[in-house]
C-alpha atoms as a PDB file:
ATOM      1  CA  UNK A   1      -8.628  28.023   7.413  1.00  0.00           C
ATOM      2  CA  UNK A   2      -8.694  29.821   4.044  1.00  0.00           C
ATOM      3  CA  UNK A   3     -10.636  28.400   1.313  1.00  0.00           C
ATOM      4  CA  UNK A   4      -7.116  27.922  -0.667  1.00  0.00           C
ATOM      5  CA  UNK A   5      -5.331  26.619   2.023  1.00  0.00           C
ATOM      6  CA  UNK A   6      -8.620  24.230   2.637  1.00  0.00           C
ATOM      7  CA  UNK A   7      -8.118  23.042  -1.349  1.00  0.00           C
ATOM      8  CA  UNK A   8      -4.486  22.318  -0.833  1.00  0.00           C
ATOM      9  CA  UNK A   9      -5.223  20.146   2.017  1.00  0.00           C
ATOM     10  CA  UNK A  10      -7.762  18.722   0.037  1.00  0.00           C
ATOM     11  CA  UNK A  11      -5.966  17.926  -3.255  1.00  0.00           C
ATOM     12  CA  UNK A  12      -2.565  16.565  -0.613  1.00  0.00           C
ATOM     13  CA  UNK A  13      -5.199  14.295   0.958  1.00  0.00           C
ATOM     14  CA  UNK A  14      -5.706  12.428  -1.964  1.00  0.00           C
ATOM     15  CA  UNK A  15      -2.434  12.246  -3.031  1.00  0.00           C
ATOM     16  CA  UNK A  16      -1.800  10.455  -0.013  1.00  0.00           C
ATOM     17  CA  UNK A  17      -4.374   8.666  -0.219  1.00  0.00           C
ATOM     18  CA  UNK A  18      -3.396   7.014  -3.313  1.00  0.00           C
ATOM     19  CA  UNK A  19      -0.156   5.773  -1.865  1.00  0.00           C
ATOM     20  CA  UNK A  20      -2.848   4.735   0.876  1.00  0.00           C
ATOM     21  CA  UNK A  21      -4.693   3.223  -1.351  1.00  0.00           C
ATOM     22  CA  UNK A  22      -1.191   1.278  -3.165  1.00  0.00           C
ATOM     23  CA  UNK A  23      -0.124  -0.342   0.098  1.00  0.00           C
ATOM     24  CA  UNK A  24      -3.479  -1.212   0.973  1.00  0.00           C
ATOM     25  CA  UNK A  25      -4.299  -2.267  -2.213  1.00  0.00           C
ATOM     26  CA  UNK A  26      -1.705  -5.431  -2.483  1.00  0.00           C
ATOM     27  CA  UNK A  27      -3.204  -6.219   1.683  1.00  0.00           C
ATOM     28  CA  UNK A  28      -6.281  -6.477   0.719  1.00  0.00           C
ATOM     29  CA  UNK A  29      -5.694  -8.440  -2.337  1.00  0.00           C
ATOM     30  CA  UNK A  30      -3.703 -11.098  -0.174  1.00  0.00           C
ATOM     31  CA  UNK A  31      -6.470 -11.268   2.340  1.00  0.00           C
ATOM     32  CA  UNK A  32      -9.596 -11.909  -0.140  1.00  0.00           C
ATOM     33  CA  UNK A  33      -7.914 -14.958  -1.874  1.00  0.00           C
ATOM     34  CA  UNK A  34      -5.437 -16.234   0.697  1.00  0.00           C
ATOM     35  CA  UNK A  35      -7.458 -15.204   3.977  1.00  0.00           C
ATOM     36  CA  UNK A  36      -3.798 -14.959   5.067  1.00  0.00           C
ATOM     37  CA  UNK A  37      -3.256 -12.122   7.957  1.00  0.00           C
ATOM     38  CA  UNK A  38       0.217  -9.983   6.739  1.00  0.00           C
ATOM     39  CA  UNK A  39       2.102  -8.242   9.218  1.00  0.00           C
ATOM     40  CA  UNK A  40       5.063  -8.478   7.012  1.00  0.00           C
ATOM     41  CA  UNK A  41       3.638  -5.988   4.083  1.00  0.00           C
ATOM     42  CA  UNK A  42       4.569  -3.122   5.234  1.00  0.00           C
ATOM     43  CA  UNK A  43       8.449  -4.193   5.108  1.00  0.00           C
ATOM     44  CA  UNK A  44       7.954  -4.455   1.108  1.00  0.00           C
ATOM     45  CA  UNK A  45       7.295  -0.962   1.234  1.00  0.00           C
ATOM     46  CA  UNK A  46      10.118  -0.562   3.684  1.00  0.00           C
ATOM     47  CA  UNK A  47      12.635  -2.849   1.649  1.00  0.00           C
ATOM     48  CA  UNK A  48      11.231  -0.376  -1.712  1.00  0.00           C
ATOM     49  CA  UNK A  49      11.619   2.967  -0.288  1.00  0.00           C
ATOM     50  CA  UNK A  50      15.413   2.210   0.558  1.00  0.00           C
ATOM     51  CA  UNK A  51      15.772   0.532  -2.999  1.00  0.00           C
ATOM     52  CA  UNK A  52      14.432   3.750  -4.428  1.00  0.00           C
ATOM     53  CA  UNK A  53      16.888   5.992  -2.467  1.00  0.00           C
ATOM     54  CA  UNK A  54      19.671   3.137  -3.099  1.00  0.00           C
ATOM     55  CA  UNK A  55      18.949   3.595  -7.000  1.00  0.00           C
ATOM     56  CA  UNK A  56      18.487   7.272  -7.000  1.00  0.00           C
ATOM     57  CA  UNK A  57      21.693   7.625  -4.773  1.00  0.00           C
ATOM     58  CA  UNK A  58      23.949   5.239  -7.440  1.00  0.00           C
ATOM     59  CA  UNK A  59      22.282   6.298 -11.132  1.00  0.00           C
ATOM     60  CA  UNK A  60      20.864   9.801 -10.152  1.00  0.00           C
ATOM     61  CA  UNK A  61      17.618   8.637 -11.612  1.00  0.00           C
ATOM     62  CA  UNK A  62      14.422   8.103  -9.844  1.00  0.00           C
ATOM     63  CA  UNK A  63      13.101   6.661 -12.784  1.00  0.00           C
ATOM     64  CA  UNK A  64      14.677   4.113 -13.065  1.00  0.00           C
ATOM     65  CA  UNK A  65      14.003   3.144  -9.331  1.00  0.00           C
ATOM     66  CA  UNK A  66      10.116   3.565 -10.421  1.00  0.00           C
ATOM     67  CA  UNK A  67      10.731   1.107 -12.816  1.00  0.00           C
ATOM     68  CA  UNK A  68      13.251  -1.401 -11.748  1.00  0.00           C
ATOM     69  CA  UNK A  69      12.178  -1.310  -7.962  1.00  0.00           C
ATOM     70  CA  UNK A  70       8.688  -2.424  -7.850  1.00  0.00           C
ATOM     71  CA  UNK A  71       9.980  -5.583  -9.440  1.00  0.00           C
ATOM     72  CA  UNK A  72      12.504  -6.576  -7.028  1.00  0.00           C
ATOM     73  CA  UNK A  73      10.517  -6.445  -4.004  1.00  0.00           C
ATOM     74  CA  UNK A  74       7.808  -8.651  -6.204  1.00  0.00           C
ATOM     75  CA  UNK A  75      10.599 -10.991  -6.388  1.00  0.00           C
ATOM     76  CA  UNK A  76      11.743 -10.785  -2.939  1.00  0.00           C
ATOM     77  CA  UNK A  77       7.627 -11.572  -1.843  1.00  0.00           C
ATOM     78  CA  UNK A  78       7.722 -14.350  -4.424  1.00  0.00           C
ATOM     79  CA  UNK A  79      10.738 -15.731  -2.520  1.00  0.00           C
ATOM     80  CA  UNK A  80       9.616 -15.198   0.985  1.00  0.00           C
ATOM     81  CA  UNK A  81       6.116 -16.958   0.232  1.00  0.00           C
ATOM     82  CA  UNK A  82       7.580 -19.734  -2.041  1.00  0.00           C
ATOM     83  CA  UNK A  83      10.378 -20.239   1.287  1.00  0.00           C
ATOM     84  CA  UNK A  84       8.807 -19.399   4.618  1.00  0.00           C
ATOM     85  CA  UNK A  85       5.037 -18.387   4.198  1.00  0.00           C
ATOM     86  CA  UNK A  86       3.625 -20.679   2.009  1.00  0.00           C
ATOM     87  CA  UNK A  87       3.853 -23.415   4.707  1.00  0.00           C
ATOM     88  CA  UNK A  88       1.753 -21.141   7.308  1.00  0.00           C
ATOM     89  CA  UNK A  89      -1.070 -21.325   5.166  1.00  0.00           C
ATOM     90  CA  UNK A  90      -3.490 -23.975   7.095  1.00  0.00           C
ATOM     91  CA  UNK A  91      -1.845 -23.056  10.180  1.00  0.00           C
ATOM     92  CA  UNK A  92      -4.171 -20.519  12.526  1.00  0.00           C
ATOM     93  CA  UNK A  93      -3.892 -16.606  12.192  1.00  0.00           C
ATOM     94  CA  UNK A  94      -2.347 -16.376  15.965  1.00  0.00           C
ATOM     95  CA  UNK A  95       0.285 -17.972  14.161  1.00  0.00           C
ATOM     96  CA  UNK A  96       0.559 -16.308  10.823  1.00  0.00           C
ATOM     97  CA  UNK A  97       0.789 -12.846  12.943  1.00  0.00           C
ATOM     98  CA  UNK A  98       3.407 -14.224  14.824  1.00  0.00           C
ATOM     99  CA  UNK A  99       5.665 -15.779  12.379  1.00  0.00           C
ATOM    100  CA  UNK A 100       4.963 -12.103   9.345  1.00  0.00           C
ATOM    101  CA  UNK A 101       5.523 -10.185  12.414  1.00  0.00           C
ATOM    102  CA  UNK A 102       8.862 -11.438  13.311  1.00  0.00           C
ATOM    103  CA  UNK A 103       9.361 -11.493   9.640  1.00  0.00           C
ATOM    104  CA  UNK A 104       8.846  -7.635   9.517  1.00  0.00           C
ATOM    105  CA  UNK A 105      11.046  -7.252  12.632  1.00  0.00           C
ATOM    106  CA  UNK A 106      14.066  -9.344  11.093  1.00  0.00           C
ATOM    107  CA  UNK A 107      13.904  -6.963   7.933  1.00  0.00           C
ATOM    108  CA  UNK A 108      13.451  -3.957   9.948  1.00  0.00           C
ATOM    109  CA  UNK A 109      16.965  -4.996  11.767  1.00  0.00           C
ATOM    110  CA  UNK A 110      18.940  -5.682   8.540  1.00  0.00           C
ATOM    111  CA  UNK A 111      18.122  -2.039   6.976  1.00  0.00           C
ATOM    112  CA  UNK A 112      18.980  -0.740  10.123  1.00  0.00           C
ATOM    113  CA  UNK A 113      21.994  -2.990   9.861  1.00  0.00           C
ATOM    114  CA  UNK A 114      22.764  -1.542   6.513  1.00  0.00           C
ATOM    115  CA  UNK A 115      21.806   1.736   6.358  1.00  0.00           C
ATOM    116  CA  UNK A 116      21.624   3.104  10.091  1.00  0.00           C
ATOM    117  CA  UNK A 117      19.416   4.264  12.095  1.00  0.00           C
ATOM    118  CA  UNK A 118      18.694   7.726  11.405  1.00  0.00           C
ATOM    119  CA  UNK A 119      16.608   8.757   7.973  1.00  0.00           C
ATOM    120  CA  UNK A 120      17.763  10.117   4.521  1.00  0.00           C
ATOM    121  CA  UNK A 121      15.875  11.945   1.778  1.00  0.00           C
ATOM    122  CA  UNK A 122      15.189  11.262  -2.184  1.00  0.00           C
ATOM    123  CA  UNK A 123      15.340  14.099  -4.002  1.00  0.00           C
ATOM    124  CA  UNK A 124      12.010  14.756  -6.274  1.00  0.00           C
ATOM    125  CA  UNK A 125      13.203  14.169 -10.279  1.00  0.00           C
ATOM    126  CA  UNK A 126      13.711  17.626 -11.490  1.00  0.00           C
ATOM    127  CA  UNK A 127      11.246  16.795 -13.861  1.00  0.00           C
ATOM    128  CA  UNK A 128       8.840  17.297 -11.505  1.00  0.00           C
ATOM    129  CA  UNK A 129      10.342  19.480  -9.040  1.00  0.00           C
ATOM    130  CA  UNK A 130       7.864  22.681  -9.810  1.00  0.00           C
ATOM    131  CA  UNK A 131       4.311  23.461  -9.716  1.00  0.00           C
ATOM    132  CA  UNK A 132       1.233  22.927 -11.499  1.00  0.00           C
ATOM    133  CA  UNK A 133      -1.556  25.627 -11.471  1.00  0.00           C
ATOM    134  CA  UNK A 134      -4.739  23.675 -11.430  1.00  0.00           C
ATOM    135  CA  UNK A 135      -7.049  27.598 -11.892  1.00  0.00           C
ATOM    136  CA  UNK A 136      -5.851  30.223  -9.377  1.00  0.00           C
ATOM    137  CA  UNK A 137      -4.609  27.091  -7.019  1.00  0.00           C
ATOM    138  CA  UNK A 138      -0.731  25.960  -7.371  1.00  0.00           C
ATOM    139  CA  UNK A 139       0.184  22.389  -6.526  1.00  0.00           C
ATOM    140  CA  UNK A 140       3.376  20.762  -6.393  1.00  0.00           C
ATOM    141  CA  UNK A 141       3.435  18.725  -9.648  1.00  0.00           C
ATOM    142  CA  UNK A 142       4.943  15.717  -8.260  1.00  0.00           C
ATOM    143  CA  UNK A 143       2.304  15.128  -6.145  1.00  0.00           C
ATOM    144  CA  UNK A 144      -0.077  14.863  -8.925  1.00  0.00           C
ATOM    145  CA  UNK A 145       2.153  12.891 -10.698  1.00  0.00           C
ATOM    146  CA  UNK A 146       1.367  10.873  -8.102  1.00  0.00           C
ATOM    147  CA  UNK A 147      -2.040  10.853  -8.192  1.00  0.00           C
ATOM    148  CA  UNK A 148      -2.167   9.965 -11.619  1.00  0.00           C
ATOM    149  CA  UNK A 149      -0.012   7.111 -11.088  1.00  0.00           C
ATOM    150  CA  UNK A 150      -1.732   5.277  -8.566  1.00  0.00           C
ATOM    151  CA  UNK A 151      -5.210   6.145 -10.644  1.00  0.00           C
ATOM    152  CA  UNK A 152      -3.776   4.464 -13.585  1.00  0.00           C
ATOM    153  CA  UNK A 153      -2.821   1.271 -11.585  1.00  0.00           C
ATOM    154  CA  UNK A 154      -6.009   1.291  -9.633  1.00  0.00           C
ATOM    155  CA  UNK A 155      -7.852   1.191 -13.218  1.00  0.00           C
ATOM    156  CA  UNK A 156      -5.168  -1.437 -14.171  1.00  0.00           C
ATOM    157  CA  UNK A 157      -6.523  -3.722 -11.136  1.00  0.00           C
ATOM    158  CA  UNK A 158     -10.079  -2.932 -11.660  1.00  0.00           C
ATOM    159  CA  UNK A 159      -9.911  -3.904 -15.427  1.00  0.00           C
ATOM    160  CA  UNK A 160      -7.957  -7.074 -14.344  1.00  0.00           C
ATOM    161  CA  UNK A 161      -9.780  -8.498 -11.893  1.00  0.00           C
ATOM    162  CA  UNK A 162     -13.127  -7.506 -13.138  1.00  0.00           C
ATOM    163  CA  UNK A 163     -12.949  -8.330 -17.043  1.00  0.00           C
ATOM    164  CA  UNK A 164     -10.010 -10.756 -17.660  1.00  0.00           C
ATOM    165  CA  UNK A 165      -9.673 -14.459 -17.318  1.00  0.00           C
ATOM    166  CA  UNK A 166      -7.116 -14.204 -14.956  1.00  0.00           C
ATOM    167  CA  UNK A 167      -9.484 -11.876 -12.780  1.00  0.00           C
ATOM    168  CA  UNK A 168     -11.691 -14.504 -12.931  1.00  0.00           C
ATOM    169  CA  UNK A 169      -9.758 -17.301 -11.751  1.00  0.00           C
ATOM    170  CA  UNK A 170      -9.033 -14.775  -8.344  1.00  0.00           C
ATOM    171  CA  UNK A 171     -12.348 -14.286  -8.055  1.00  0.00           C
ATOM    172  CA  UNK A 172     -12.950 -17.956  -7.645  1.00  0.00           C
ATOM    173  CA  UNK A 173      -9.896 -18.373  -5.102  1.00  0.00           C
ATOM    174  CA  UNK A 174     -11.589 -15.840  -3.320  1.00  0.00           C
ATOM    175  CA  UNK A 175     -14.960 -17.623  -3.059  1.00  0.00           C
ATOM    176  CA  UNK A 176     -13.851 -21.171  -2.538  1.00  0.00           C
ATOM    177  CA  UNK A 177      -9.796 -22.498  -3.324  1.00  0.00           C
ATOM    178  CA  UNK A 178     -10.983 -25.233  -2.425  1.00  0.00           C
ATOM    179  CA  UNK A 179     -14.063 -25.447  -5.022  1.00  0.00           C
ATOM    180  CA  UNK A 180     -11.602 -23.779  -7.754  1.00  0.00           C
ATOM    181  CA  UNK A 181      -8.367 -26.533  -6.558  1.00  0.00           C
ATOM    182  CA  UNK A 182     -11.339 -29.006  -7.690  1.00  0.00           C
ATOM    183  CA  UNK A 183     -11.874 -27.484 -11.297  1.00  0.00           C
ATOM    184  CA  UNK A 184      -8.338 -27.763 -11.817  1.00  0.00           C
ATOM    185  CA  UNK A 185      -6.824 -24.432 -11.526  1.00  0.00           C
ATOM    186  CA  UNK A 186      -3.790 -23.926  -9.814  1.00  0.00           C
ATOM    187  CA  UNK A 187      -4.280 -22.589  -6.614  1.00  0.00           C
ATOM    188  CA  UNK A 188      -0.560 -22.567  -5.199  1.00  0.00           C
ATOM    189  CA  UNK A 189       0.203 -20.848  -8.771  1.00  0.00           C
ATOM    190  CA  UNK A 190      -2.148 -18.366  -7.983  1.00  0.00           C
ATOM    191  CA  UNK A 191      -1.748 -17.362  -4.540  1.00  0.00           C
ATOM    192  CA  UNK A 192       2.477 -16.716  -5.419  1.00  0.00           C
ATOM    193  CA  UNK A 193       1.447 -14.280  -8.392  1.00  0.00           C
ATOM    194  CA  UNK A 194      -1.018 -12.592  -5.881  1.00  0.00           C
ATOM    195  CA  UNK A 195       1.798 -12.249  -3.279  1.00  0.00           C
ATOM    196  CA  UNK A 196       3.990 -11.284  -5.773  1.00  0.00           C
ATOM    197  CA  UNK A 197       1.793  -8.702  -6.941  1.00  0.00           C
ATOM    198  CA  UNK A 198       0.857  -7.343  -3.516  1.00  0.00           C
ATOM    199  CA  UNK A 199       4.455  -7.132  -2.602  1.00  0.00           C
ATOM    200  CA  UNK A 200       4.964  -5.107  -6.181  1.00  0.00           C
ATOM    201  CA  UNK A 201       2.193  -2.818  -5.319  1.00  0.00           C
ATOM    202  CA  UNK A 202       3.647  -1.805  -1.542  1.00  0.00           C
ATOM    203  CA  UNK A 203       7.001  -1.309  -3.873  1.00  0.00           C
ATOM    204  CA  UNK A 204       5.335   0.754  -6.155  1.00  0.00           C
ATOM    205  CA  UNK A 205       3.840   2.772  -3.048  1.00  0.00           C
ATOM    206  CA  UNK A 206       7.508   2.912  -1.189  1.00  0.00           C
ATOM    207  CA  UNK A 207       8.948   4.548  -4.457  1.00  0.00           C
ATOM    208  CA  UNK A 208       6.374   7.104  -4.695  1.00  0.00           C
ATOM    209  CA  UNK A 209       6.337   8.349  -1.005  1.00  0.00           C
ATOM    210  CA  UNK A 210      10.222   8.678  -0.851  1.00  0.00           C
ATOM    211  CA  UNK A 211      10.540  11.785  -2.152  1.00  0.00           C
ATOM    212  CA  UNK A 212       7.644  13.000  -0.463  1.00  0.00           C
ATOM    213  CA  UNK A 213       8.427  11.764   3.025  1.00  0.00           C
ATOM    214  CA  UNK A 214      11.894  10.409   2.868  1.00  0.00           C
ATOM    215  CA  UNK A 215      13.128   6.952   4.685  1.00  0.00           C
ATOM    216  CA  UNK A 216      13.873   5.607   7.455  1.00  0.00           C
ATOM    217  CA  UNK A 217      13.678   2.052   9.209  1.00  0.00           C
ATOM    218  CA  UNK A 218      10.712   2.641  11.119  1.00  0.00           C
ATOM    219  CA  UNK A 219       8.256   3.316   8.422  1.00  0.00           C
ATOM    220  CA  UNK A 220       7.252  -0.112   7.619  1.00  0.00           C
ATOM    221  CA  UNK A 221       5.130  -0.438  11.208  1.00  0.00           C
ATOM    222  CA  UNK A 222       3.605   3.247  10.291  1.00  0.00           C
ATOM    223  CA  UNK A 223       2.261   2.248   6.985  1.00  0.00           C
ATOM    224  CA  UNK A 224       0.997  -1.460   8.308  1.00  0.00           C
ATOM    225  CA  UNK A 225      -1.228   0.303  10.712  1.00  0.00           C
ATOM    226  CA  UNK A 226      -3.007   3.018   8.131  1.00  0.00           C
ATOM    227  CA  UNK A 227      -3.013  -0.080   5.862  1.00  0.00           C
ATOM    228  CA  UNK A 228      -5.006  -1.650   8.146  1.00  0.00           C
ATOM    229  CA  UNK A 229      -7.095   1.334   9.080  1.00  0.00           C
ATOM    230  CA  UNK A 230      -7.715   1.957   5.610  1.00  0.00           C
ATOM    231  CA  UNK A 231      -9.114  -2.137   4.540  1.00  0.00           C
ATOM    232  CA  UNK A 232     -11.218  -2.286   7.593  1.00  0.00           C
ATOM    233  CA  UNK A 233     -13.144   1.589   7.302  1.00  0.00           C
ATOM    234  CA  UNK A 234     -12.917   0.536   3.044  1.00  0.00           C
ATOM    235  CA  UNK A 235     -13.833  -3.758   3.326  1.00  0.00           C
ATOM    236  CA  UNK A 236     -11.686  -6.507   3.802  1.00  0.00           C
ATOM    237  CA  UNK A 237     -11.025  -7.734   0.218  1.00  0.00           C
ATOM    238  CA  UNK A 238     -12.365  -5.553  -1.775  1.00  0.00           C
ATOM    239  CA  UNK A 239     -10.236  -3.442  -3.912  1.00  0.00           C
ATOM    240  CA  UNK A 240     -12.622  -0.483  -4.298  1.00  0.00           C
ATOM    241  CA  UNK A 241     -12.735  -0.118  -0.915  1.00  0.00           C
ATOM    242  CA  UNK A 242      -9.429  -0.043  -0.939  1.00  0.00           C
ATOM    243  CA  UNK A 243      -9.688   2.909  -2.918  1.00  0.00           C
ATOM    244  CA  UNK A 244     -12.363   4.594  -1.013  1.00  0.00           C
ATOM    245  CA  UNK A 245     -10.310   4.080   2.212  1.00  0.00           C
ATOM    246  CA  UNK A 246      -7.858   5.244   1.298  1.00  0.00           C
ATOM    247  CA  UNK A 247      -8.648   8.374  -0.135  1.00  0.00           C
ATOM    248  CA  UNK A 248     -11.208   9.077   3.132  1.00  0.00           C
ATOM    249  CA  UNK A 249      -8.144   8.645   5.216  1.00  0.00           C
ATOM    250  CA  UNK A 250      -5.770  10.475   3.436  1.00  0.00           C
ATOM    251  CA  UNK A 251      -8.402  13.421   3.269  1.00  0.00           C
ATOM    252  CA  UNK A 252      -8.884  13.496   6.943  1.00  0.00           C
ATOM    253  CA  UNK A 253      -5.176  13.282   7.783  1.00  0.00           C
ATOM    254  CA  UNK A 254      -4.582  16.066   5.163  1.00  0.00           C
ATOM    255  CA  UNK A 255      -7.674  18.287   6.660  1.00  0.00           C
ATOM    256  CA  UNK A 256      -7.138  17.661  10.271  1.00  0.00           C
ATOM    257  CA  UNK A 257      -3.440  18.193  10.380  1.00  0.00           C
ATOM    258  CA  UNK A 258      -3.924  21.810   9.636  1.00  0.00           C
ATOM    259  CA  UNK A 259      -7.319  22.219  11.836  1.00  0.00           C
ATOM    260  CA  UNK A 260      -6.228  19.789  14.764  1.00  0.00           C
ATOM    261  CA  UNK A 261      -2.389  19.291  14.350  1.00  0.00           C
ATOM    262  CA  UNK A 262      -2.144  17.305  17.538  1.00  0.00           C
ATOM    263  CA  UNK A 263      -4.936  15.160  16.709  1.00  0.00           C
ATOM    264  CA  UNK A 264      -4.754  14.677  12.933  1.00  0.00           C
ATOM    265  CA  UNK A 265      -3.431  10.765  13.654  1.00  0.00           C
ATOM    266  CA  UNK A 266      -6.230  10.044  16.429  1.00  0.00           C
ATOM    267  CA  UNK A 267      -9.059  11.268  14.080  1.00  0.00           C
ATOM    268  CA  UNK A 268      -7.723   8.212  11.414  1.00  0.00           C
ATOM    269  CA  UNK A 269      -8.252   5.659  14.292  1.00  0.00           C
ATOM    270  CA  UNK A 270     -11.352   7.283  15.160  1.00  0.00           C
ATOM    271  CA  UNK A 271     -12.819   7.476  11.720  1.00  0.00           C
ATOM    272  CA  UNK A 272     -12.475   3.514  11.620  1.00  0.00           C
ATOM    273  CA  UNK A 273     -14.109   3.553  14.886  1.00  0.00           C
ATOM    274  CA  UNK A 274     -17.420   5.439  13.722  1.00  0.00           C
ATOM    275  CA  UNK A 275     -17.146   3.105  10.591  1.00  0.00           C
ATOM    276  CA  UNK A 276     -16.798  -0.540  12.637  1.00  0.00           C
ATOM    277  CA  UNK A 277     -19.564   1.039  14.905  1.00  0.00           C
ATOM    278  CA  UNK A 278     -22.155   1.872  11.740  1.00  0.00           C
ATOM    279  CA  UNK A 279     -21.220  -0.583   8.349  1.00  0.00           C
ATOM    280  CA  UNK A 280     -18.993  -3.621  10.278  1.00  0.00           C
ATOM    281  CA  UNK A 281     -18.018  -4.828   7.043  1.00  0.00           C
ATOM    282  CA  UNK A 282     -17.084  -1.705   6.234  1.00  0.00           C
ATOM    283  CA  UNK A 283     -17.746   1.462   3.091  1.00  0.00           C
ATOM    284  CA  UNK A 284     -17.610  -1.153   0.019  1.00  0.00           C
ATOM    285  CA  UNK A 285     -17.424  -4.701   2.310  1.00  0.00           C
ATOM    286  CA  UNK A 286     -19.539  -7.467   2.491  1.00  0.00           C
ATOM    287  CA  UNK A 287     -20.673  -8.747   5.264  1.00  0.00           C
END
């Protein structure tokens, strides 16, 4: 492998791995205060990238999908936990996999239902259809558009969670609802805007890959697995390891699919492996 060919890879990895890092993100978010297992996020970014091809298709503007989209699907999470999930809370997480699960399966059928089977692409805004020469290297600019994205909205978390009130408050309902139900904070209240907010984060993520990888129905289950892969080798409820995951994943997928084609998927499940194996609670967890 050249050594620009090895910096592509390099600088692709993390652009993946910030829309990694945007599904995983709202996962890991849900898990730390809830405790609540989610098979059913990876149909918000399902239900966004279609929205995003949907708006693009009708207005000819992807930016108006970046905006407008991300919004919706927080509004459709707010309405499936305020409905259906919110009363699975106490029950056991056998059950909560079941019941998201079929969830994810019922909203797999009705894009299917609506859209078809087979994929369709979103065309990159022309805006940032060319290239960027970072030195002697070119890189596609929309990919670092990307990048910069997701780094702003990571920064946007981190400075939320670690230095408002409201940050706080989840960091409480993380520790102990039951403690912070007690000093009077509103713990239903708080665990819809953290749905809500993990659902508008996998939205966020589905807009940004569309152009990139297109859509198609099937792409919900793909991105629940490395959203998985990436909070377990990063730390269950912790969003800088949500970060950190994703970034090392997208860096080895990126790497290995030019070294080890074949094998570039296998090497993301076996990366988790040599991480369960050495830290348990995994890069930034704790235990």
């Amino acid at each position: 492998m050249s050594l620009q060919l090895l910096i592509f890879q390099i600088l692709n990895g993390v652009g993946i791995g910030m829309i990694y890092f945007l599904i995983s993100a709202g996962l890991t978010l849900i898990f730390g205060l809830m405790r609540f297992v989610n098979f059913a996020h990876g149909a918000f970014y399902l239900i966004a990238a279609y929205l995003a091809f949907s708006c693009t298709l009708l207005t000819g503007s992807f930016w108006l999908a970046l905006v407008l989209v991300p919004l919706v699907v927080a509004a459709i999470a707010l309405l499936i936990e305020r409905t259906i999930l919110r009363h699975t809370y106490r029950l056991p997480h056998e059950a909560q996999i079941l019941i998201t699960f079929a969830l994810a399966l019922l909203i797999q059928e009705l894009i299917i239902i609506v859209y078809g089977p087979l994929g369709q692409n979103v065309p990159t805004p022309a805006a940032l259809s060319g290239v960027v020469f970072l030195g002697p290297y070119a890189y596609p600019a929309y990919r670092l558009f990307v990048v910069g994205v997701a780094a702003l909205i990571a920064f946007a978390l981190w400075f939320t969670i670690e230095r408002t009130k409201l940050g706080s408050i989840l960091r409480a309902g993380s520790e102990n609802s039951d403690m912070a139900a007690l000093l009077g904070i509103n713990t239903g209240l708080v665990f819809s805007s953290t749905f809500a907010l993990g659902g508008a984060l996998a939205g966020m993520a589905g807009v940004l890959a569309a152009p990139i990888r297109g859509v198609e129905p099937f792409m919900s289950a793909e991105s629940l697995g490395i959203a998985f892969v990436v909070i377990v080798v990063g730390g269950l409820g912790t969003l800088s390891g949500a970060l950190v995951g994703g970034i090392l994943i997208g860096l080895i997928q990126s790497v290995m699919s030019t070294l080890w084609p074949e094998g570039a998927h296998l090497m993301i499940y076996a990366a988790m492996a040599a991480v369960i194996l050495t830290r348990p609670a995994g890069l930034m967890g704790r235990s």
